[in-house]
Protein backbone atom coordinates (compact mmCIF):
# COMPACT_ATOMS: atom_id res chain seq x y z
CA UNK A 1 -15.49 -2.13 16.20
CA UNK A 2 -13.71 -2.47 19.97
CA UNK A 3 -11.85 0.48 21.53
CA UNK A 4 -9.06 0.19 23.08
CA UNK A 5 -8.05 2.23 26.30
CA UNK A 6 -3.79 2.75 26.21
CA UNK A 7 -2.25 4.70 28.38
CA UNK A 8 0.22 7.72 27.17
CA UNK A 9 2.86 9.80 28.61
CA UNK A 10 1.44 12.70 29.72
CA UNK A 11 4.49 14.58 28.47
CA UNK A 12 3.64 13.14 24.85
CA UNK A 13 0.13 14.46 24.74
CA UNK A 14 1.16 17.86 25.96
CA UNK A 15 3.75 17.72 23.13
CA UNK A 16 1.77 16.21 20.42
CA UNK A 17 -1.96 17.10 21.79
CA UNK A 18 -4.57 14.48 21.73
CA UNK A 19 -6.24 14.60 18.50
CA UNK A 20 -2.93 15.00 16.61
CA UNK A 21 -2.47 11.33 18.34
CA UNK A 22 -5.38 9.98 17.69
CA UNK A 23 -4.90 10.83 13.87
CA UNK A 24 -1.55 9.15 13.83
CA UNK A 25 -2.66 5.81 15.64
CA UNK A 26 -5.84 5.59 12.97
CA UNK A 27 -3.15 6.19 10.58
CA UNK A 28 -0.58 3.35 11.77
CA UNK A 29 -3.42 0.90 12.11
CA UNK A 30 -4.98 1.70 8.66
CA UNK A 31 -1.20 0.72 7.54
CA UNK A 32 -1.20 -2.31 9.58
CA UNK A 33 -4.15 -3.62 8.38
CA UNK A 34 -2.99 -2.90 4.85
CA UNK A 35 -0.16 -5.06 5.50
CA UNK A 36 -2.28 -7.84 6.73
CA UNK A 37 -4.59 -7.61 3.46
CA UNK A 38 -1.83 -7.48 1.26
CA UNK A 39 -0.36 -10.75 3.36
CA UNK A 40 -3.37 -12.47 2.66
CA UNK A 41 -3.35 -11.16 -0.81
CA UNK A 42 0.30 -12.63 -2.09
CA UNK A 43 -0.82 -16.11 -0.12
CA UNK A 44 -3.98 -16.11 -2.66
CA UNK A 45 -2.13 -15.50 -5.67
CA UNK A 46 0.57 -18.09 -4.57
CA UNK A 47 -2.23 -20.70 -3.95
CA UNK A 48 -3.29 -19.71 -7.47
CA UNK A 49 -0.70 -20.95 -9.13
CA UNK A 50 -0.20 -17.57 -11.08
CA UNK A 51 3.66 -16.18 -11.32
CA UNK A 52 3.03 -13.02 -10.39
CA UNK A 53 6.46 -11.55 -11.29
CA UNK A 54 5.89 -13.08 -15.21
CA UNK A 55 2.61 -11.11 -14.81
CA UNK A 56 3.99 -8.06 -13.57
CA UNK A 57 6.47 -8.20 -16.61
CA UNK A 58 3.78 -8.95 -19.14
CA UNK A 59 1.71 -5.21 -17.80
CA UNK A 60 5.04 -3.31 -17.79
CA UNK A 61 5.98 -4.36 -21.17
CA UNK A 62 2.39 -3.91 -22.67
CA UNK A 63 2.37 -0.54 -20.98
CA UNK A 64 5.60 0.57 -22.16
CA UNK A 65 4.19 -0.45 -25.43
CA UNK A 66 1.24 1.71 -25.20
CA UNK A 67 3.24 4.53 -23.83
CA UNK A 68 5.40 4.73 -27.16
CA UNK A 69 2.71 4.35 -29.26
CA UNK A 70 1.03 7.32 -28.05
CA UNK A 71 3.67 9.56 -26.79
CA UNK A 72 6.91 8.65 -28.67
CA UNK A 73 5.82 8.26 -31.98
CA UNK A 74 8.25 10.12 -33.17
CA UNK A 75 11.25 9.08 -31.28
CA UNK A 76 10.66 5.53 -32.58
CA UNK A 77 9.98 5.44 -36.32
């Protein structure tokens, strides 16, 4: 792992205090690299060949399905 040395407006870490900070850059960065994953992600299922939208509409209809079936069973006789 590298650290990185920023610098900060003093007025800011007064403000916000240091830890409180540090929490929200880890945060931001844990986001960031989400983003980057889920980048990398889409560009593997693309290279797949798989429609992901068809896909996504095949799991929302099954579990729409599955919802009724167990939980509506009497709204739709």
């Amino acid at each position: 792992m590298t650290t990185l040395t920023i610098q900060i407006d003093d007025s800011l870490v007064k403000e916000a205090g240091e830890d409180t900070l540090q929490d929200y850059l880890k945060e931001q960065l844990d986001v960031y690299k989400l983003r980057i994953l889920g980048g990398k992600l889409k560009k593997a299922v693309q290279k797949s060949g798989i429609d992901l939208e068809k896909e996504l509409d095949k799991a929302k209809e099954k579990a729409w399905r599955t919802y009724k079936e167990e939980n509506l069973k009497e709204f739709f006789k």
